[in-house]
Protein backbone atom coordinates (compact mmCIF):
# COMPACT_ATOMS: atom_id res chain seq x y z
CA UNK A 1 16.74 -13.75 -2.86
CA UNK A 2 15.40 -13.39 -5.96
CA UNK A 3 14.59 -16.86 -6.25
CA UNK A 4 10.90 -18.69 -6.97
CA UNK A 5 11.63 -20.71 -4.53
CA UNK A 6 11.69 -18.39 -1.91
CA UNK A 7 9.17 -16.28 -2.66
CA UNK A 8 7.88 -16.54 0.92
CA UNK A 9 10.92 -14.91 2.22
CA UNK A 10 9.22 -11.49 1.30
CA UNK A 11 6.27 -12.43 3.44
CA UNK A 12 6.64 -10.54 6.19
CA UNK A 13 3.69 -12.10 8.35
CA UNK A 14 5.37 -15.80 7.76
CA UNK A 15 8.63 -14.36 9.19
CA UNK A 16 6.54 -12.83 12.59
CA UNK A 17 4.76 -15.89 12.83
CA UNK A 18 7.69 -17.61 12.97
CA UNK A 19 9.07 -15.03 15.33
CA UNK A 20 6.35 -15.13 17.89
CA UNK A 21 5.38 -18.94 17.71
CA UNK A 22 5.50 -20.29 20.96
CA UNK A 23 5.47 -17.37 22.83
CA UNK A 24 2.15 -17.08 25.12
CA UNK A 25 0.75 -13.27 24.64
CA UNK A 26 1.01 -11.78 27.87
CA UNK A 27 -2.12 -9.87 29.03
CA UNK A 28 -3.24 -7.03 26.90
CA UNK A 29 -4.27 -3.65 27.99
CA UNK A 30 -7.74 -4.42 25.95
CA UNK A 31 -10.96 -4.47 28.08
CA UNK A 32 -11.29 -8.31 27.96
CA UNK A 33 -7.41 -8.72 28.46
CA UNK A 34 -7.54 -10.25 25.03
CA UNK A 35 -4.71 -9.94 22.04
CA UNK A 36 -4.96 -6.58 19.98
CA UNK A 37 -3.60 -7.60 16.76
CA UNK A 38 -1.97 -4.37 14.93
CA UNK A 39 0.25 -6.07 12.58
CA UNK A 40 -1.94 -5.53 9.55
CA UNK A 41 -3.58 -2.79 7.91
CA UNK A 42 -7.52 -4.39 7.83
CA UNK A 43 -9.47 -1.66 8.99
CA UNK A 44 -11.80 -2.85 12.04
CA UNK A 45 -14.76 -0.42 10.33
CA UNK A 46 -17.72 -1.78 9.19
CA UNK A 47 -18.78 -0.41 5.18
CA UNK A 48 -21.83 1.02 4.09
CA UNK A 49 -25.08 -1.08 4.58
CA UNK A 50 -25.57 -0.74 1.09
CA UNK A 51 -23.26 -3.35 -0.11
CA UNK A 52 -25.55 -5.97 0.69
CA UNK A 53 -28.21 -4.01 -0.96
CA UNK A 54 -26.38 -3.42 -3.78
CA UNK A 55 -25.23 -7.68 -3.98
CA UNK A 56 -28.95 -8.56 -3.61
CA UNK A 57 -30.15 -6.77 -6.49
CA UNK A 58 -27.50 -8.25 -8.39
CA UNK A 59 -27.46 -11.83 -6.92
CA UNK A 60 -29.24 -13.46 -9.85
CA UNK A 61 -25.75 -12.67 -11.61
CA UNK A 62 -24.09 -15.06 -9.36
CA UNK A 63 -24.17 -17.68 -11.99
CA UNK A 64 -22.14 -16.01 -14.71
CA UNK A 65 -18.59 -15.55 -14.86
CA UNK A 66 -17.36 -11.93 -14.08
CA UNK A 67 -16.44 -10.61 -17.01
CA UNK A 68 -12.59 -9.49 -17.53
CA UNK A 69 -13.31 -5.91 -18.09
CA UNK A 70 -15.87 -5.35 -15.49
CA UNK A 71 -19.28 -3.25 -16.77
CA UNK A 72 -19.43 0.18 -18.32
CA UNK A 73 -21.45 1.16 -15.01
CA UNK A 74 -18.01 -0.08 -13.48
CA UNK A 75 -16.07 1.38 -15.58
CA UNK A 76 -17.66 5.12 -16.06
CA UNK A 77 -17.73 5.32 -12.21
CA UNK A 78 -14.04 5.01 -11.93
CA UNK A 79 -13.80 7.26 -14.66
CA UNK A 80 -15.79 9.59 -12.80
CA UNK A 81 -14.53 9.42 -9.42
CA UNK A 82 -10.73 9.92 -10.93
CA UNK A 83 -11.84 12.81 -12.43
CA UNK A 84 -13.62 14.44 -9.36
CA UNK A 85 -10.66 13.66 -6.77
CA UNK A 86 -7.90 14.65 -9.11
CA UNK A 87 -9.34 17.53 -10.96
CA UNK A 88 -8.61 16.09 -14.53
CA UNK A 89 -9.46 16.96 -18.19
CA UNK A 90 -12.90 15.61 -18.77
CA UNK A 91 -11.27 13.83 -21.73
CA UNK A 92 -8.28 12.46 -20.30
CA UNK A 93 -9.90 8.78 -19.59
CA UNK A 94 -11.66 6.94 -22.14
CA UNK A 95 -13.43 4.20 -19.56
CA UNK A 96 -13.10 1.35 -21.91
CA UNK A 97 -10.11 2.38 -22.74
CA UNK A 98 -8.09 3.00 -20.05
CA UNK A 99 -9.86 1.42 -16.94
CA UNK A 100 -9.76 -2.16 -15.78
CA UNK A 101 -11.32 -3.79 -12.83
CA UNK A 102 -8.80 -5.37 -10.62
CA UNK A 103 -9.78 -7.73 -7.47
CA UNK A 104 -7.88 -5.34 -5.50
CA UNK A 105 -4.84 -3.46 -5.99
CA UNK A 106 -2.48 -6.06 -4.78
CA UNK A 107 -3.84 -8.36 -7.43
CA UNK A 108 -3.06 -5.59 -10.24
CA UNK A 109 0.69 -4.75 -8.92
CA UNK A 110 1.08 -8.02 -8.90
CA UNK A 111 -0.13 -8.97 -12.27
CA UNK A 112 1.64 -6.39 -13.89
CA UNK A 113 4.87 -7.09 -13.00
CA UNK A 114 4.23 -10.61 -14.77
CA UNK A 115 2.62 -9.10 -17.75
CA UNK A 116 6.02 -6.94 -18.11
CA UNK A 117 8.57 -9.39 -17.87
CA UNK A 118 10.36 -10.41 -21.14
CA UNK A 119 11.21 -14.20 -21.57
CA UNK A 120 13.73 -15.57 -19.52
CA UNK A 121 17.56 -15.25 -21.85
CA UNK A 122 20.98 -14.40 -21.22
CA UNK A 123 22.42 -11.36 -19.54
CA UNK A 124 21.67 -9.14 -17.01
CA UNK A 125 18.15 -9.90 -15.54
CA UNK A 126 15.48 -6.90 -16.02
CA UNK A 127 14.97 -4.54 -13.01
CA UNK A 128 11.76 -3.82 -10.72
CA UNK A 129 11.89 -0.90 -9.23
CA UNK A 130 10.76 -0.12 -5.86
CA UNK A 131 10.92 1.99 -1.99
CA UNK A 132 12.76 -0.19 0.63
CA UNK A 133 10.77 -0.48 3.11
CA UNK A 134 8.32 -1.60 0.74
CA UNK A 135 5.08 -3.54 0.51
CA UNK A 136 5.55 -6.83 0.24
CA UNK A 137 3.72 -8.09 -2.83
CA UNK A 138 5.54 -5.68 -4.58
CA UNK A 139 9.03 -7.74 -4.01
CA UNK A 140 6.87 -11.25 -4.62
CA UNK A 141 6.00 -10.61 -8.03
CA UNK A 142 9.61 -9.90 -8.65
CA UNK A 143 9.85 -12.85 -8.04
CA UNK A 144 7.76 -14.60 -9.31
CA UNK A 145 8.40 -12.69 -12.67
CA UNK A 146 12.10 -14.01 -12.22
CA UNK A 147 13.59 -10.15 -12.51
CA UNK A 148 15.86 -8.46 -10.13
CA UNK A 149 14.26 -5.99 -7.19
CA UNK A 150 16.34 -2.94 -7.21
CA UNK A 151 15.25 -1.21 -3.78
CA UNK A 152 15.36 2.51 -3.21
CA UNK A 153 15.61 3.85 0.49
CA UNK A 154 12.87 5.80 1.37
CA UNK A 155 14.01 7.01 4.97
CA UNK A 156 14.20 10.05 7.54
CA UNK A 157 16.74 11.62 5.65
CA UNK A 158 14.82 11.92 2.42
CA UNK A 159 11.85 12.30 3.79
CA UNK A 160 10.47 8.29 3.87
CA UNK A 161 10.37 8.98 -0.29
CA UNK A 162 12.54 7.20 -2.36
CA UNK A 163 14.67 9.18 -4.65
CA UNK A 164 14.06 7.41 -7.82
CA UNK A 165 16.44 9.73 -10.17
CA UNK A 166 19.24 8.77 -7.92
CA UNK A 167 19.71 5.13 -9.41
CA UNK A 168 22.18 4.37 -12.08
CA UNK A 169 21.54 4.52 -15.37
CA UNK A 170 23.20 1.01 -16.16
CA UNK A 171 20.23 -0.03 -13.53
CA UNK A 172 17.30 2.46 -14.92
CA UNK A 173 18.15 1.09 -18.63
CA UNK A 174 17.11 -2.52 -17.84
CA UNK A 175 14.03 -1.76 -15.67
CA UNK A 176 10.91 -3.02 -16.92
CA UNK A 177 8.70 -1.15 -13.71
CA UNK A 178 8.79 1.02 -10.92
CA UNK A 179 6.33 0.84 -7.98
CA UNK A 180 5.80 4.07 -5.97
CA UNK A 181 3.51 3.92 -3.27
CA UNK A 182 1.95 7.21 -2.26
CA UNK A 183 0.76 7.51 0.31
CA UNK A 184 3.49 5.25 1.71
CA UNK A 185 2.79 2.03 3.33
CA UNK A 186 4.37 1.98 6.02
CA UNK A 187 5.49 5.83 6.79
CA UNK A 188 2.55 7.63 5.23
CA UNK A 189 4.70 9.56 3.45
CA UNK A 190 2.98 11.85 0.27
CA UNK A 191 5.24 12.58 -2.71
CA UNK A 192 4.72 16.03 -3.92
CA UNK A 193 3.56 16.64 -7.36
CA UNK A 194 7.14 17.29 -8.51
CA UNK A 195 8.25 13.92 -7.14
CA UNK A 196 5.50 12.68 -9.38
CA UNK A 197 6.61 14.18 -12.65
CA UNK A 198 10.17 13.54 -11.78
CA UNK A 199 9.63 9.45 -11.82
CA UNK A 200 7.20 9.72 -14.70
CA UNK A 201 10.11 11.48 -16.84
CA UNK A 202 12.27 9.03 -16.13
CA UNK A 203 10.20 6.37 -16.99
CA UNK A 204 9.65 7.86 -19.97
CA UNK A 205 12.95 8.51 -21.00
CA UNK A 206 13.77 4.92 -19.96
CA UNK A 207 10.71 3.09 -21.66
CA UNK A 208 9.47 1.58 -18.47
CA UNK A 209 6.16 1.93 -16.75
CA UNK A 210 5.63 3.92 -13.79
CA UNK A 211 3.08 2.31 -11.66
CA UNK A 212 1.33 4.68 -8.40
CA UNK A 213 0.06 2.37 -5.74
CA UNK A 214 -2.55 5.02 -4.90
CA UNK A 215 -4.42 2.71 -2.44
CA UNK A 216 -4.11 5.37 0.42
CA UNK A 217 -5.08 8.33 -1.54
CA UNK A 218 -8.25 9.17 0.74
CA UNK A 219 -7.05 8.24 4.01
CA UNK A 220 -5.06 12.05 4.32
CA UNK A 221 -4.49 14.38 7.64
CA UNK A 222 -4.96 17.54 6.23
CA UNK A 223 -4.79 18.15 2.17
CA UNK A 224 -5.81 15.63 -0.61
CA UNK A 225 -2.57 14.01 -1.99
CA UNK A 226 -1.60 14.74 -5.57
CA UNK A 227 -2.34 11.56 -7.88
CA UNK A 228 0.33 10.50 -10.65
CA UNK A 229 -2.64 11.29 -13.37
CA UNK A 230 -2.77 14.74 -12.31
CA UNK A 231 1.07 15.10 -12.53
CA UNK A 232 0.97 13.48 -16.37
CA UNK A 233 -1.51 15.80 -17.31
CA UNK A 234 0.65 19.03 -16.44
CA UNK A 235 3.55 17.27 -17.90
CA UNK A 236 1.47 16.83 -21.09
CA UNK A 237 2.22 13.25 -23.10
CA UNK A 238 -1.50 12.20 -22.11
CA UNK A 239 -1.27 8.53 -20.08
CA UNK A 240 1.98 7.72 -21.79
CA UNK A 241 4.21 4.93 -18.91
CA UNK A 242 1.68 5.44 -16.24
CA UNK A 243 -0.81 3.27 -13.74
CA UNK A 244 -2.44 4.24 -11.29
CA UNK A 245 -4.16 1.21 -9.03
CA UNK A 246 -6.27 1.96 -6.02
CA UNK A 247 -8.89 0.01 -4.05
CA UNK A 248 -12.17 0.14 -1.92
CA UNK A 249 -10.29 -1.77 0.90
CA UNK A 250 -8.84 1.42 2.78
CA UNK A 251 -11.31 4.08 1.29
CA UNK A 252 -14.53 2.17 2.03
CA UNK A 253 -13.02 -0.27 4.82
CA UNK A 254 -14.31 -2.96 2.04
CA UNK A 255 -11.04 -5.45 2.23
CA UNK A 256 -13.13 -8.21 1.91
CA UNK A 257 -14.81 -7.09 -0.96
CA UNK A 258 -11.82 -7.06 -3.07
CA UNK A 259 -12.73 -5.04 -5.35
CA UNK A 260 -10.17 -1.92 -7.14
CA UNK A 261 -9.23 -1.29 -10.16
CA UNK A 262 -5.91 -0.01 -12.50
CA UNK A 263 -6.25 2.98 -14.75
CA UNK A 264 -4.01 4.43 -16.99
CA UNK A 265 -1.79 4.34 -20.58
CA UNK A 266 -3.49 1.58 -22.59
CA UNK A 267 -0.68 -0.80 -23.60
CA UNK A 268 -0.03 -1.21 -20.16
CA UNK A 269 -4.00 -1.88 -19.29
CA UNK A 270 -3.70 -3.99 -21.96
CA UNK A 271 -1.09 -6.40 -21.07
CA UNK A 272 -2.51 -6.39 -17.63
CA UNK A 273 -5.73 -7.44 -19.01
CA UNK A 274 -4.24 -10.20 -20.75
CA UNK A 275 -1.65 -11.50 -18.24
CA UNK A 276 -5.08 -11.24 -15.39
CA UNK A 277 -7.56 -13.56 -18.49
CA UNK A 278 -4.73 -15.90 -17.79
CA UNK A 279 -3.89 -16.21 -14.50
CA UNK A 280 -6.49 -13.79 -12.31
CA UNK A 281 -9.51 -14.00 -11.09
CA UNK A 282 -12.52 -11.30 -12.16
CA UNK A 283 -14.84 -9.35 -10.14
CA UNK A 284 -17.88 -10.84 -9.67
CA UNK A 285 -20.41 -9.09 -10.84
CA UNK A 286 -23.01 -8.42 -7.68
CA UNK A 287 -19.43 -7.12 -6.39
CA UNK A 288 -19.11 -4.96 -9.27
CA UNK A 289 -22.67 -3.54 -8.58
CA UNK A 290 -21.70 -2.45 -5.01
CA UNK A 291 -18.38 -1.62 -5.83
CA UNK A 292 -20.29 0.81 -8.38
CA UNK A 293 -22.45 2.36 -5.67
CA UNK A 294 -18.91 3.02 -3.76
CA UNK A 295 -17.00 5.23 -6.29
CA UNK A 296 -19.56 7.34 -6.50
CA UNK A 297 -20.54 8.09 -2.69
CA UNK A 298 -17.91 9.92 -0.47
CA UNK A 299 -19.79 10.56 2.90
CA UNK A 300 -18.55 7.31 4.17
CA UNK A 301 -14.75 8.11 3.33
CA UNK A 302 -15.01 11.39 5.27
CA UNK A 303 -16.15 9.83 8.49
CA UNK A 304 -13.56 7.04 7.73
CA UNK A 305 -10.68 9.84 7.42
CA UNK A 306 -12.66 11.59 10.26
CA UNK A 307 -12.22 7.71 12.80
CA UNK A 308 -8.34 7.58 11.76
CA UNK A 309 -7.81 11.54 12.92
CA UNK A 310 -8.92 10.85 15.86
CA UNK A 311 -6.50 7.59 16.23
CA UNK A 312 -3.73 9.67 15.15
CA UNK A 313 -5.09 12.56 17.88
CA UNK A 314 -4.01 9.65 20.38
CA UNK A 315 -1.07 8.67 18.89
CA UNK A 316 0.18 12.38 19.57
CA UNK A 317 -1.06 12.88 22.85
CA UNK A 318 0.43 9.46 24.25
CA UNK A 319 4.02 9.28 21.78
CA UNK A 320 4.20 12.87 21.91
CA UNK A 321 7.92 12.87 20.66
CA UNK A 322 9.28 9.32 21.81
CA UNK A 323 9.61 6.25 19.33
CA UNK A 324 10.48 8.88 16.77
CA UNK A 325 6.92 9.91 16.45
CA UNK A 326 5.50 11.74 13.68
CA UNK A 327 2.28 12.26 12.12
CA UNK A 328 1.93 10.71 8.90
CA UNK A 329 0.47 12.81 5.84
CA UNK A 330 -2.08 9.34 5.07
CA UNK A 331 -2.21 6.15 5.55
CA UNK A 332 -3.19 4.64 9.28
CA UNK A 333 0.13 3.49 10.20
CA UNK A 334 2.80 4.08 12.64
CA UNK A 335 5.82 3.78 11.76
CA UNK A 336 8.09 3.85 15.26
CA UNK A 337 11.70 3.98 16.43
CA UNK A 338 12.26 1.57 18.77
CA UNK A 339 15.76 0.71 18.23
CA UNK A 340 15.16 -3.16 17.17
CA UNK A 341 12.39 -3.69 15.45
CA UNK A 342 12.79 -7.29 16.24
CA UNK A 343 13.30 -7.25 19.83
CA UNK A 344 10.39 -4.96 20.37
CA UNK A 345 7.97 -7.14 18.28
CA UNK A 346 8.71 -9.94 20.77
CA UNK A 347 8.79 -8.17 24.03
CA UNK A 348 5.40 -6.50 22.99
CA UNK A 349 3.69 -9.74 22.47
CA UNK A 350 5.36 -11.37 25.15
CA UNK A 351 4.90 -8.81 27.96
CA UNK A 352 1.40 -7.15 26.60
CA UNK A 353 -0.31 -9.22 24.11
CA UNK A 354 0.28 -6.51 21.28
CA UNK A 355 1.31 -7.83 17.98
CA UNK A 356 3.06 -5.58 15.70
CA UNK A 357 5.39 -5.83 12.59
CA UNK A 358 9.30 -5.72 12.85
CA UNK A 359 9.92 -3.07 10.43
CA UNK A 360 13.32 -4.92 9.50
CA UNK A 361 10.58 -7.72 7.54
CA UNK A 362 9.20 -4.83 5.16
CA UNK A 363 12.70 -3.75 4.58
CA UNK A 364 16.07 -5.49 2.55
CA UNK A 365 20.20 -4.34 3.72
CA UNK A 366 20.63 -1.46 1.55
CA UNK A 367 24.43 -0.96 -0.53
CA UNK A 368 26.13 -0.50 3.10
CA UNK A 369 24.82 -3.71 4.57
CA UNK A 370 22.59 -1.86 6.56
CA UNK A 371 18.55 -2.34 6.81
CA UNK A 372 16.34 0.88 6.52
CA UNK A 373 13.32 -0.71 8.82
CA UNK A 374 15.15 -2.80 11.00
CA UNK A 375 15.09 0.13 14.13
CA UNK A 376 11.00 0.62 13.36
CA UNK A 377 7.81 -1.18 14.05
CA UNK A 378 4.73 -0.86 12.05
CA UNK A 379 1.50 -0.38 13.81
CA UNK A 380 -2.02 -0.30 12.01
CA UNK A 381 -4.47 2.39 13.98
CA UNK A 382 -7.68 0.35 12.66
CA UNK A 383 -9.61 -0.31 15.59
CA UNK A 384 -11.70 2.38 17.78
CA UNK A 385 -9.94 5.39 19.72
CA UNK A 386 -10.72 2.62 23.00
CA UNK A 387 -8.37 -0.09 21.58
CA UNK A 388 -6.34 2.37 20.28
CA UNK A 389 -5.12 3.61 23.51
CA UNK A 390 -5.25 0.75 24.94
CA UNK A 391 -2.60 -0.87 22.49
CA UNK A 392 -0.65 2.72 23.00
CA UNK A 393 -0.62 2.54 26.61
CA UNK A 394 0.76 -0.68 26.81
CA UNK A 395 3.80 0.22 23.92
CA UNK A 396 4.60 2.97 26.10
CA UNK A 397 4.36 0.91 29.44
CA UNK A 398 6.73 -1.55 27.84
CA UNK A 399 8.85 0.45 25.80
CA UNK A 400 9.19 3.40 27.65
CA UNK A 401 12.74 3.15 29.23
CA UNK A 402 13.83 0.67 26.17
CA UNK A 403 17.31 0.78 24.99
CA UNK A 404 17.59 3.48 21.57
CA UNK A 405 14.05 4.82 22.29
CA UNK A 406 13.10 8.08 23.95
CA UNK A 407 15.66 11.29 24.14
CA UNK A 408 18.01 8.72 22.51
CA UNK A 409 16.16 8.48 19.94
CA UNK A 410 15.82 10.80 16.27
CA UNK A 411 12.85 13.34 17.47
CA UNK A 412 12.83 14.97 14.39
């Protein structure tokens, strides 16, 4: 698999295209009868009004290249923010230093994995890292890098958090990175702060870089998740193998935007910065302006984390304990036992016009042959509690009495 060529086969929206092509969606429990589309994780909120504000002001910047490390405004506001949510040392993050603007997180994780990987020579290939299921751009720039993905099952059993410490050392000794998303895409699982330190150790005593997919951070249930900069501060060896990379697309239901950025030990934010001049594209700068404005404001994240509790309030009323169900610490996903993953996806689409993701196409056959997704479905809670239930009520209606569902099913 780990093959340029087929870089696509990690794309996990190619492979349900694929699946569902040709199929007619049968009528949805929507108002209009139309599709309800919860395959992907774009929230359906609208962002603060001041965006535009903020990109008119700036507009006359338009004409001028965005410039690779963004603008100290930028910068000190990310600065700011990390030290707010995560309750760090005032002096832990040198802005120019240890912040870069990223186009979104996915652009960053992506880029980094490039900007790590030695030149191509003999022997064993160099390792990535990284949970299985997992996100998908995670195993593309593997790939694209031309090193080997090493994935680490993140399921029931362990809590849906991979157990990074449990890999061989033969393995940990040629890995370049490890990507730990937290919290998880798709499960919503948070790793404790122990779980943090325990991956940063390791990374440290292996010389590779730790890299925290934080993109979920404010989209919680209850309590704030711990960040990975928090952890490295109690473990004391400052920023030392660690990135953090989060984004305004969940927090600020800004996906369009595409705006994020990395933070973290500067060698790494340094190659990144590089490998990005190269290859990447910069933020534009009236982006930069109202992605500015956004780090600093957090009354629209609270009434986003206040629409997806009351999704997940459905979710509980109408699962209750079927499919598996449990509420997820963040995120906006479910993540559902239905026995096939595949099956479901079609028979959903087919017999109610709901489109949701196999779980089996964020997932690869672990040691034992044996895929760690391919019972689940993902489902992204985005829209309004309306379409919400509506989507639920039809899973139910045509899953209800399916095969390896139900009381057959792990209730745990």
């Amino acid at each position: 698999m780990a093959d340029r060529r087929v870089i696509e086969a990690y794309h996990p929206f190619t492979r349900l295209n694929k699946l569902l092509e040709g199929i007619a969606p049968g009528p949805s429990a929507a108002p209009d009868g139309s599709p309800i589309n919860m395959s992907i994780g774009e929230p359906q909120f609208s962002p603060p009004d001041f965006i535009t504000e903020e990109m008119a002001k700036a507009a006359a910047t338009w004409s001028r290249y965005p410039p690779p490390r963004g603008t100290p405004a930028y910068l000190e506001a990310c600065r700011d923010w990390l030290t707010r949510r995560f309750a760090l040392p005032d002096s832990l993050i040198d802005p120019a230093r240890h912040v870069l603007p990223l186009p979104g997180s996915r652009e960053g994780l992506f880029f980094t994995a490039l900007s790590l990987a030695p030149p191509a020579g003999p022997g064993e290939k160099p390792v990535i890292l990284m949970p299985n299921p997992f996100y998908h751009v995670y195993a593309g720039a593997a790939v694209a890098a031309d090193v080997e993905p090493v994935f680490v099952s993140a399921t029931r059993e362990n809590g849906f958090v991979p157990d990074f410490t449990t890999v061989a050392p033969e393995i940990l000794r040629r890995t370049i990175l490890c990507i730990l998303c937290t919290p998880g895409n798709p499960q919503g699982a948070v790793a404790t702060k122990d779980q943090l330190k325990e991956l940063i150790q390791l990374a440290r005593q292996y010389d590779f870089a730790a890299a925290f997919d934080e993109c979920y951070s404010e989209l919680y249930r209850d309590a704030p998740p711990p960040g990975a900069l928090n952890a490295a501060t109690e473990l004391g060896g400052g920023l030392d193998k660690v990135l953090v990379f989060h984004s305004l697309s969940k927090r600020s239901s800004a996906p369009g935007l595409r705006c994020g950025f990395a933070a973290g030990d500067e060698t790494l934010i340094d190659a990144l910065d590089k490998s990005l001049r190269v290859g990447g594209a910069g933020v534009p700068l009236p982006v930069i302006a109202a992605a500015t404005r956004l780090w600093k404001e957090e009354a629209h994240v609270t009434e986003n984390r206040a629409r997806y509790d009351a999704n997940f309030e459905v979710a509980e009323r109408m699962l209750g304990n079927r499919f598996g169900y449990r509420k997820p610490e963040g995120g906006f996903f479910l993540w559902l036992d239905v026995g096939d993953g595949e099956a479901a996806a079609e028979r959903l689409w087919r017999e109610g016009g709901l489109r949701v993701l196999p779980g089996g196409y964020m997932s690869a056959p672990d040691s034992m042959g044996e895929n760690p997704g391919g019972r689940y479905i993902r489902l992204a809670l985005v829209y309004d509690t309306d379409r919400t239930e509506a989507a639920l009520q039809s899973l139910c209606r045509i899953l209800g009495d399916s095969e390896g569902t139900g009381a057959g099913a792990d209730t745990a």
